[in-house]
PDB file of N, CA and C in Angstrom:
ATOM      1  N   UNK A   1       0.831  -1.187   0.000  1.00  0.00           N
ATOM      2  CA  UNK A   1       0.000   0.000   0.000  1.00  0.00           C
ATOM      3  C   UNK A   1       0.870   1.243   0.000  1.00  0.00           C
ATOM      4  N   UNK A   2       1.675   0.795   0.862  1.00  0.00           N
ATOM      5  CA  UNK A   2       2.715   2.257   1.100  1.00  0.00           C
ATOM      6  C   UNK A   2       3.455   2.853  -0.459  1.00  0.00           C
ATOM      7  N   UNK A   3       3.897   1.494  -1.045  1.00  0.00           N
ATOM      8  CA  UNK A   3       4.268   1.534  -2.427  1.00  0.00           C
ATOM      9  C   UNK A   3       3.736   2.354  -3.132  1.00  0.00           C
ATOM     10  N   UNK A   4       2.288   2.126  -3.559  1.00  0.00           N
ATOM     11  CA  UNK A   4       0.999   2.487  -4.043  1.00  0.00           C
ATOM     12  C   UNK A   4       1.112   4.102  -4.094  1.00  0.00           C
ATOM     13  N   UNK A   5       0.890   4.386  -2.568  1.00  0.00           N
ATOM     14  CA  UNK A   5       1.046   5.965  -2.500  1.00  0.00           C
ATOM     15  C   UNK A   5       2.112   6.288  -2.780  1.00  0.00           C
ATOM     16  N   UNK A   6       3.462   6.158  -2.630  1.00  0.00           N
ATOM     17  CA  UNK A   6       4.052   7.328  -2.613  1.00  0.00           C
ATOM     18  C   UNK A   6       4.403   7.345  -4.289  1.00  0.00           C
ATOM     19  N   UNK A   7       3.522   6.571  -5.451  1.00  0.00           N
ATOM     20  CA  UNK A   7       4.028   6.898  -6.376  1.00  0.00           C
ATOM     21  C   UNK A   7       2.811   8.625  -6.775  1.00  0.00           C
ATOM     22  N   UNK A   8       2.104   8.674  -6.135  1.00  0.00           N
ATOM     23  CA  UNK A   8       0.842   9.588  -6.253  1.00  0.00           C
ATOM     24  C   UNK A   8       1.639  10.951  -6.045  1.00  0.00           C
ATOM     25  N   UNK A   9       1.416  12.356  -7.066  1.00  0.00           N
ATOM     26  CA  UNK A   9       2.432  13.103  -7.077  1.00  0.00           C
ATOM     27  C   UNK A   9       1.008  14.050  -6.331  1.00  0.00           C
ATOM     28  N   UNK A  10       1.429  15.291  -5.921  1.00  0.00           N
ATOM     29  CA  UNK A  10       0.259  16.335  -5.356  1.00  0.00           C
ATOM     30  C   UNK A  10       0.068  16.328  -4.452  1.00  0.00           C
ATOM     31  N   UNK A  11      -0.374  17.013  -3.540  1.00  0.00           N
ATOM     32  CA  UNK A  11      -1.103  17.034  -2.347  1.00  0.00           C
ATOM     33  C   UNK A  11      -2.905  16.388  -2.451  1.00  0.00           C
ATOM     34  N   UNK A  12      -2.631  14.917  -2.264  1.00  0.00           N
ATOM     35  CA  UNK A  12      -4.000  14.197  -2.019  1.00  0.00           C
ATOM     36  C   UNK A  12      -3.513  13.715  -0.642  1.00  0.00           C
ATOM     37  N   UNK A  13      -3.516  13.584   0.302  1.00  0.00           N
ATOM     38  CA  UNK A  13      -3.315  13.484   1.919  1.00  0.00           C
ATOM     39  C   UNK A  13      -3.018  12.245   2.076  1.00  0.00           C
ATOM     40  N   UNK A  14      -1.649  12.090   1.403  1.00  0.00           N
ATOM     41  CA  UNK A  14      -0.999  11.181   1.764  1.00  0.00           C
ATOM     42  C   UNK A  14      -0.460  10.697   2.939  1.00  0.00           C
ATOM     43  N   UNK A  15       0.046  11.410   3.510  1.00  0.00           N
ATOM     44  CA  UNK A  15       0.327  11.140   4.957  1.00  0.00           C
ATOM     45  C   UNK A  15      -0.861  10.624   5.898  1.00  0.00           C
ATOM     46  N   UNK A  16      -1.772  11.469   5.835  1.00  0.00           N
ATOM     47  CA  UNK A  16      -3.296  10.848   6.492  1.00  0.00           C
ATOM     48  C   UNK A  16      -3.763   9.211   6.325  1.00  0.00           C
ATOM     49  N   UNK A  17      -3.487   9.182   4.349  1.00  0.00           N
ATOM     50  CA  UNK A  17      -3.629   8.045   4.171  1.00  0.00           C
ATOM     51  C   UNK A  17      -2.934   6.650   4.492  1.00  0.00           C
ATOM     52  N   UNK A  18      -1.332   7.168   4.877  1.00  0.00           N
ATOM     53  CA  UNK A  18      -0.841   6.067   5.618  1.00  0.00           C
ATOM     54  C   UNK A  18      -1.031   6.252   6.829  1.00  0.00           C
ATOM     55  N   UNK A  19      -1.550   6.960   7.691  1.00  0.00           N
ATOM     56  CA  UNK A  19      -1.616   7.007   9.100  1.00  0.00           C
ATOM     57  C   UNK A  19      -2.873   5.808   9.218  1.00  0.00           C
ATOM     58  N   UNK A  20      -3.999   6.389   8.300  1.00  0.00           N
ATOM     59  CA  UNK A  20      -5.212   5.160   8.623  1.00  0.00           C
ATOM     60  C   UNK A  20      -4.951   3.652   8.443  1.00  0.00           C
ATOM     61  N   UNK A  21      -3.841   3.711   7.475  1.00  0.00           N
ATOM     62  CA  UNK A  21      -3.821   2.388   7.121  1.00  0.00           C
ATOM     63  C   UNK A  21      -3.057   1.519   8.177  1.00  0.00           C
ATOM     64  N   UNK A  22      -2.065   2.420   8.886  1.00  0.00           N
ATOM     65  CA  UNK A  22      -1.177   1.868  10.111  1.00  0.00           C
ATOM     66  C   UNK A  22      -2.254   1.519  11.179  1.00  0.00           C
ATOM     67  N   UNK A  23      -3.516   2.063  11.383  1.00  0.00           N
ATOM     68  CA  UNK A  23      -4.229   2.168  12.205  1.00  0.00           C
ATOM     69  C   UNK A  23      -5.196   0.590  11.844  1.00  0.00           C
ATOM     70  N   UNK A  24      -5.437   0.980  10.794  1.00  0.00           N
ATOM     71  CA  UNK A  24      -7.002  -0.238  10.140  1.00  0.00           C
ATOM     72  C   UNK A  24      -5.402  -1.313  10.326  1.00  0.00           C
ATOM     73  N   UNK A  25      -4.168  -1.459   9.906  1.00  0.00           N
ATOM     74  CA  UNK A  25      -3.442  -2.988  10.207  1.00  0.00           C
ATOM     75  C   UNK A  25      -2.506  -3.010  11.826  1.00  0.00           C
ATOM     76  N   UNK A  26      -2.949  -1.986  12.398  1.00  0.00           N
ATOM     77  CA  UNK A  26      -2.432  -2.307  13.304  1.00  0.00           C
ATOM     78  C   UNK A  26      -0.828  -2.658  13.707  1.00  0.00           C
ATOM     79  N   UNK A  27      -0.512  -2.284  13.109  1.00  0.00           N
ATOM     80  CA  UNK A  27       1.204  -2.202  12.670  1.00  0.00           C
ATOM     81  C   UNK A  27       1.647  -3.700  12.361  1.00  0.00           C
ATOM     82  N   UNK A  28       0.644  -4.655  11.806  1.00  0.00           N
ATOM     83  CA  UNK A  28       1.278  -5.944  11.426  1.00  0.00           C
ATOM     84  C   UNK A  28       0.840  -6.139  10.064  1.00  0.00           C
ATOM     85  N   UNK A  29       1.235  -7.195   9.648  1.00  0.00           N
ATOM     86  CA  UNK A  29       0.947  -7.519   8.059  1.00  0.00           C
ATOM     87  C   UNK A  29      -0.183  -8.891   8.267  1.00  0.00           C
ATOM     88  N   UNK A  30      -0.837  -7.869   7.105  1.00  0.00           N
ATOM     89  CA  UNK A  30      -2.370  -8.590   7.423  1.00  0.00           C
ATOM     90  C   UNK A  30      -2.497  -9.182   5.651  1.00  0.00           C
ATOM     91  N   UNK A  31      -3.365 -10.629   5.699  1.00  0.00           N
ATOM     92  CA  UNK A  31      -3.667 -10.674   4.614  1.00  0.00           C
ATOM     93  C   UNK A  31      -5.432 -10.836   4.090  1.00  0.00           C
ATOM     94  N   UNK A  32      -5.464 -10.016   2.956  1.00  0.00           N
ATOM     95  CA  UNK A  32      -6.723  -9.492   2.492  1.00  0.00           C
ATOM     96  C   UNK A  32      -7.090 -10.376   1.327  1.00  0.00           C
ATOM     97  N   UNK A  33      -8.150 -10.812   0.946  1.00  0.00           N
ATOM     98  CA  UNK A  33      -8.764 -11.449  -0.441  1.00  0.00           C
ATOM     99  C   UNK A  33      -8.563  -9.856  -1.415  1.00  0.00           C
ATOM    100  N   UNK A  34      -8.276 -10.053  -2.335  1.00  0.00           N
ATOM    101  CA  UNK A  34      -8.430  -9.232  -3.687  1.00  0.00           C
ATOM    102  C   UNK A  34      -8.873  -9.817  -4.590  1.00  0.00           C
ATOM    103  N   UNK A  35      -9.763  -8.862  -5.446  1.00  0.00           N
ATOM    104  CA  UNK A  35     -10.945  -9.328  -6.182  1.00  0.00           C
ATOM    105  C   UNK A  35     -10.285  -8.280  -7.349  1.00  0.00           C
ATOM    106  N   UNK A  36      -9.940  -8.511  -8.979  1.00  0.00           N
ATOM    107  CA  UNK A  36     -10.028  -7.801  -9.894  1.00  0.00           C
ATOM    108  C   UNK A  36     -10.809  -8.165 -11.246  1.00  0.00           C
ATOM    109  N   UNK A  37     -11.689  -6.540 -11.188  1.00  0.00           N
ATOM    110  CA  UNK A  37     -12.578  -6.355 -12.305  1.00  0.00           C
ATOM    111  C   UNK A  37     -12.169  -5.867 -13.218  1.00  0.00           C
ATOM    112  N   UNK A  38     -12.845  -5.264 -14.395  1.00  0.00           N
ATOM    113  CA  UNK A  38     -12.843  -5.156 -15.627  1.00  0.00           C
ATOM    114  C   UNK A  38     -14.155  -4.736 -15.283  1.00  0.00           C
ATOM    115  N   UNK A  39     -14.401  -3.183 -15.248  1.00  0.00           N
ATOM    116  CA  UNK A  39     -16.053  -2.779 -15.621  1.00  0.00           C
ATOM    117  C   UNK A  39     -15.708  -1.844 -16.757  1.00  0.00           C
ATOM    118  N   UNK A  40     -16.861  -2.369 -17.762  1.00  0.00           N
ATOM    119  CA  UNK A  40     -17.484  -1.296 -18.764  1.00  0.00           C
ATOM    120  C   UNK A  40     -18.424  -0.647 -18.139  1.00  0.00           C
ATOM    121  N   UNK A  41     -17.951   1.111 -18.438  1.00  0.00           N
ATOM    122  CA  UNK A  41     -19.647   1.669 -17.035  1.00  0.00           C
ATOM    123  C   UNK A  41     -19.384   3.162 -17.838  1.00  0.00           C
ATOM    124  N   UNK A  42     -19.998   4.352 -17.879  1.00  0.00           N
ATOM    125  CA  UNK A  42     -20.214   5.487 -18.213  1.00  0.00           C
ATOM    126  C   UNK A  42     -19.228   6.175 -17.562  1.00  0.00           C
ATOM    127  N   UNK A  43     -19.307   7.608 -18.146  1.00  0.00           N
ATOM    128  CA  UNK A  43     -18.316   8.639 -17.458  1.00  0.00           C
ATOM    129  C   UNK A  43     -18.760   9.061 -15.743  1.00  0.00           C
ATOM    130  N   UNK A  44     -20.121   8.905 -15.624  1.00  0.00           N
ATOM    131  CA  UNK A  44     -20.287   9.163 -14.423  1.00  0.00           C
ATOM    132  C   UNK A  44     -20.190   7.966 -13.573  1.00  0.00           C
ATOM    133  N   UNK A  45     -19.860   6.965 -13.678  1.00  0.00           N
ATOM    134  CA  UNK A  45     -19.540   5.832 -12.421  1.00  0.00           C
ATOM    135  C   UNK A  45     -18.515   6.206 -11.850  1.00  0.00           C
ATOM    136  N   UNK A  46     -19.065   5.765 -10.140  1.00  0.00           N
ATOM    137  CA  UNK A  46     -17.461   6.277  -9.513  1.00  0.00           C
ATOM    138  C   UNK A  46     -17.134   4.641  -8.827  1.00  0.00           C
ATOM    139  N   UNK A  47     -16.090   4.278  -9.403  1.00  0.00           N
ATOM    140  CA  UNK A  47     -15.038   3.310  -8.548  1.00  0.00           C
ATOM    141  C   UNK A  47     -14.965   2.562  -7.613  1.00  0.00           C
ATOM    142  N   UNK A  48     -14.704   3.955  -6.740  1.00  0.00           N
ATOM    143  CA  UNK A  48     -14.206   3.418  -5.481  1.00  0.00           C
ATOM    144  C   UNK A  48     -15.795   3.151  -4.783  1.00  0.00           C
ATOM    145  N   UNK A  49     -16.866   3.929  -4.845  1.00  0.00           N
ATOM    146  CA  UNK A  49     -17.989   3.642  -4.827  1.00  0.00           C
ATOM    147  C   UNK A  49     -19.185   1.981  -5.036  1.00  0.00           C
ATOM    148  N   UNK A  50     -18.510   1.727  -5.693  1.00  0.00           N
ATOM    149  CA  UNK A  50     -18.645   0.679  -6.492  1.00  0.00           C
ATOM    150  C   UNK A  50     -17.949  -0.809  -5.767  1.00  0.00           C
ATOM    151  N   UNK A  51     -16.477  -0.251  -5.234  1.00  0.00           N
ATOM    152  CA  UNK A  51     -15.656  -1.174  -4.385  1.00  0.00           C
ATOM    153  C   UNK A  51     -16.591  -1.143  -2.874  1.00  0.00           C
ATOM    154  N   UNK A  52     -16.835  -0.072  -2.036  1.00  0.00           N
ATOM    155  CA  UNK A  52     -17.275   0.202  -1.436  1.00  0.00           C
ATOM    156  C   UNK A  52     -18.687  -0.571  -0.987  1.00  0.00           C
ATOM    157  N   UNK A  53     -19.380  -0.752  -2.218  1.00  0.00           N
ATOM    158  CA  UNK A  53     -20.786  -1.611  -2.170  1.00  0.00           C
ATOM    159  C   UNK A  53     -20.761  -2.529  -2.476  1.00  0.00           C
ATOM    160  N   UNK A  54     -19.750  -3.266  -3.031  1.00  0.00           N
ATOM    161  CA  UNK A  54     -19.694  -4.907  -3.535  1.00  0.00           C
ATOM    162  C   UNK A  54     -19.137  -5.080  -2.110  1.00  0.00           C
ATOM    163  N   UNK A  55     -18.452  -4.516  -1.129  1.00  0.00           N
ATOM    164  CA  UNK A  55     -17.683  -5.106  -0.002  1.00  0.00           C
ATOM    165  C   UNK A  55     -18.949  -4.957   0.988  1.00  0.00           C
ATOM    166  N   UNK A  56     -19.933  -4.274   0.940  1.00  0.00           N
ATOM    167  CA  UNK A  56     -20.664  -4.033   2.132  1.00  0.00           C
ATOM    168  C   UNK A  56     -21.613  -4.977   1.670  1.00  0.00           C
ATOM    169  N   UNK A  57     -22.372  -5.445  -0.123  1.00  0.00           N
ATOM    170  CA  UNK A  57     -22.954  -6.289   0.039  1.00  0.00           C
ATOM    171  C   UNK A  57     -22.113  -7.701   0.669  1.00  0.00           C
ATOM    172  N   UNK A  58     -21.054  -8.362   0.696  1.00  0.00           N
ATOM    173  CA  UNK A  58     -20.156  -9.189   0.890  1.00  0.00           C
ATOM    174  C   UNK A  58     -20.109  -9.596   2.108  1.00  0.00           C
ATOM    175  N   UNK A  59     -20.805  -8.276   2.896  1.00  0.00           N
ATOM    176  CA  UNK A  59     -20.538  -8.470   4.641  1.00  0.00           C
ATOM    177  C   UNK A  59     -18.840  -8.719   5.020  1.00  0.00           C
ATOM    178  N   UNK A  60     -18.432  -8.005   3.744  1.00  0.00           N
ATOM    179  CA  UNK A  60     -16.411  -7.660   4.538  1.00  0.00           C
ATOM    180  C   UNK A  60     -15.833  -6.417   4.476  1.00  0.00           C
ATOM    181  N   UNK A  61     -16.616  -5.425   3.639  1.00  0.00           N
ATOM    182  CA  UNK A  61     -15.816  -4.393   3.701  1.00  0.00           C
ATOM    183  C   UNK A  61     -15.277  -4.609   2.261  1.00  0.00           C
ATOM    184  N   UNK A  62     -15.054  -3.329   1.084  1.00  0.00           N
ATOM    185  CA  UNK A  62     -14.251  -3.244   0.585  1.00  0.00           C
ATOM    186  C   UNK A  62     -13.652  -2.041   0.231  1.00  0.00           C
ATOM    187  N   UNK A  63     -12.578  -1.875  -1.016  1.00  0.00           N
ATOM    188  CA  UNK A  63     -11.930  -0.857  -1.352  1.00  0.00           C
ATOM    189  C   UNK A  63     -11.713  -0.744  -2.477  1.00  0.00           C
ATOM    190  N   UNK A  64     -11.279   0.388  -3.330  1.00  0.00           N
ATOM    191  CA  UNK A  64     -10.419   0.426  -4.656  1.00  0.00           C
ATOM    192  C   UNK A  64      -8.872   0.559  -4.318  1.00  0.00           C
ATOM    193  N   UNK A  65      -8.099  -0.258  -4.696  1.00  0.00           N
ATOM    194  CA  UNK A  65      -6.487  -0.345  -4.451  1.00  0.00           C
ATOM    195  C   UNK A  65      -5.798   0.644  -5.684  1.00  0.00           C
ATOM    196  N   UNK A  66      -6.551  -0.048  -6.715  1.00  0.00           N
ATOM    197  CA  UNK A  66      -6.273   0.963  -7.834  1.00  0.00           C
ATOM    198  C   UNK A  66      -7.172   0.895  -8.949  1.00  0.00           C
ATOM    199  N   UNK A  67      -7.279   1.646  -9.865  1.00  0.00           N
ATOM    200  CA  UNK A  67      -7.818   2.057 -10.733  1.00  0.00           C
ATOM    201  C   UNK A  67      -7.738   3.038 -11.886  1.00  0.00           C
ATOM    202  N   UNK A  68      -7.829   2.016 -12.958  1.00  0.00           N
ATOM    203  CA  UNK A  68      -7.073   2.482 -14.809  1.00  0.00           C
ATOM    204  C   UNK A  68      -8.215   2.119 -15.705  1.00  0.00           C
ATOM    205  N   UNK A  69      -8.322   3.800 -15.945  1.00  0.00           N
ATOM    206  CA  UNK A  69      -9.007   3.847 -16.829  1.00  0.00           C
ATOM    207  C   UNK A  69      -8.357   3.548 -18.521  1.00  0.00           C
ATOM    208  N   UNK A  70      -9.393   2.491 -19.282  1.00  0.00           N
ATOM    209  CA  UNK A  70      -8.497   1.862 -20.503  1.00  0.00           C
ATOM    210  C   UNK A  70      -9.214   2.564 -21.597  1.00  0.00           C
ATOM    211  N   UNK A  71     -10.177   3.143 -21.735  1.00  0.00           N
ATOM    212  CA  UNK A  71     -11.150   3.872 -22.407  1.00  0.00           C
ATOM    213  C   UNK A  71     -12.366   4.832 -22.103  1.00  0.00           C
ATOM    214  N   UNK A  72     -11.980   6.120 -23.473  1.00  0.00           N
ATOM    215  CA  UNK A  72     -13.499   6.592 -23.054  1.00  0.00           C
ATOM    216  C   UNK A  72     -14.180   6.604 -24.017  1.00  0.00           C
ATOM    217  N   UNK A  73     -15.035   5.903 -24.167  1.00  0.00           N
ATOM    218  CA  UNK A  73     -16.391   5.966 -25.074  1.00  0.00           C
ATOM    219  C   UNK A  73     -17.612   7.210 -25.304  1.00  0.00           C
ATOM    220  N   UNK A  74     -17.311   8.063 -26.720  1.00  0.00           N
ATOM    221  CA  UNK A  74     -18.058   8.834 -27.130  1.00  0.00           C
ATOM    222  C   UNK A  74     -19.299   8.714 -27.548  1.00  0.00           C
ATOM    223  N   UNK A  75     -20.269   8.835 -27.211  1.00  0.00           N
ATOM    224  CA  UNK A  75     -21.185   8.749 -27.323  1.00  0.00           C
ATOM    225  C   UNK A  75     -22.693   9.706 -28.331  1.00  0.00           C
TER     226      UNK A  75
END
Protein backbone atom coordinates (compact mmCIF):
# COMPACT_ATOMS: atom_id res chain seq x y z
CA UNK A 1 0.00 0.00 0.00
CA UNK A 2 2.71 2.26 1.10
CA UNK A 3 4.27 1.53 -2.43
CA UNK A 4 1.00 2.49 -4.04
CA UNK A 5 1.05 5.96 -2.50
CA UNK A 6 4.05 7.33 -2.61
CA UNK A 7 4.03 6.90 -6.38
CA UNK A 8 0.84 9.59 -6.25
CA UNK A 9 2.43 13.10 -7.08
CA UNK A 10 0.26 16.34 -5.36
CA UNK A 11 -1.10 17.03 -2.35
CA UNK A 12 -4.00 14.20 -2.02
CA UNK A 13 -3.32 13.48 1.92
CA UNK A 14 -1.00 11.18 1.76
CA UNK A 15 0.33 11.14 4.96
CA UNK A 16 -3.30 10.85 6.49
CA UNK A 17 -3.63 8.04 4.17
CA UNK A 18 -0.84 6.07 5.62
CA UNK A 19 -1.62 7.01 9.10
CA UNK A 20 -5.21 5.16 8.62
CA UNK A 21 -3.82 2.39 7.12
CA UNK A 22 -1.18 1.87 10.11
CA UNK A 23 -4.23 2.17 12.20
CA UNK A 24 -7.00 -0.24 10.14
CA UNK A 25 -3.44 -2.99 10.21
CA UNK A 26 -2.43 -2.31 13.30
CA UNK A 27 1.20 -2.20 12.67
CA UNK A 28 1.28 -5.94 11.43
CA UNK A 29 0.95 -7.52 8.06
CA UNK A 30 -2.37 -8.59 7.42
CA UNK A 31 -3.67 -10.67 4.61
CA UNK A 32 -6.72 -9.49 2.49
CA UNK A 33 -8.76 -11.45 -0.44
CA UNK A 34 -8.43 -9.23 -3.69
CA UNK A 35 -10.94 -9.33 -6.18
CA UNK A 36 -10.03 -7.80 -9.89
CA UNK A 37 -12.58 -6.35 -12.31
CA UNK A 38 -12.84 -5.16 -15.63
CA UNK A 39 -16.05 -2.78 -15.62
CA UNK A 40 -17.48 -1.30 -18.76
CA UNK A 41 -19.65 1.67 -17.04
CA UNK A 42 -20.21 5.49 -18.21
CA UNK A 43 -18.32 8.64 -17.46
CA UNK A 44 -20.29 9.16 -14.42
CA UNK A 45 -19.54 5.83 -12.42
CA UNK A 46 -17.46 6.28 -9.51
CA UNK A 47 -15.04 3.31 -8.55
CA UNK A 48 -14.21 3.42 -5.48
CA UNK A 49 -17.99 3.64 -4.83
CA UNK A 50 -18.64 0.68 -6.49
CA UNK A 51 -15.66 -1.17 -4.39
CA UNK A 52 -17.27 0.20 -1.44
CA UNK A 53 -20.79 -1.61 -2.17
CA UNK A 54 -19.69 -4.91 -3.53
CA UNK A 55 -17.68 -5.11 0.00
CA UNK A 56 -20.66 -4.03 2.13
CA UNK A 57 -22.95 -6.29 0.04
CA UNK A 58 -20.16 -9.19 0.89
CA UNK A 59 -20.54 -8.47 4.64
CA UNK A 60 -16.41 -7.66 4.54
CA UNK A 61 -15.82 -4.39 3.70
CA UNK A 62 -14.25 -3.24 0.59
CA UNK A 63 -11.93 -0.86 -1.35
CA UNK A 64 -10.42 0.43 -4.66
CA UNK A 65 -6.49 -0.35 -4.45
CA UNK A 66 -6.27 0.96 -7.83
CA UNK A 67 -7.82 2.06 -10.73
CA UNK A 68 -7.07 2.48 -14.81
CA UNK A 69 -9.01 3.85 -16.83
CA UNK A 70 -8.50 1.86 -20.50
CA UNK A 71 -11.15 3.87 -22.41
CA UNK A 72 -13.50 6.59 -23.05
CA UNK A 73 -16.39 5.97 -25.07
CA UNK A 74 -18.06 8.83 -27.13
CA UNK A 75 -21.19 8.75 -27.32
Amino acid sequence: IASKIAVVRGDFRQEEILKQWDIVLGGSEKIFDALKLKVKCSSGTYMRSLADRMGKDAGTGGFALSIKRNKIFLV
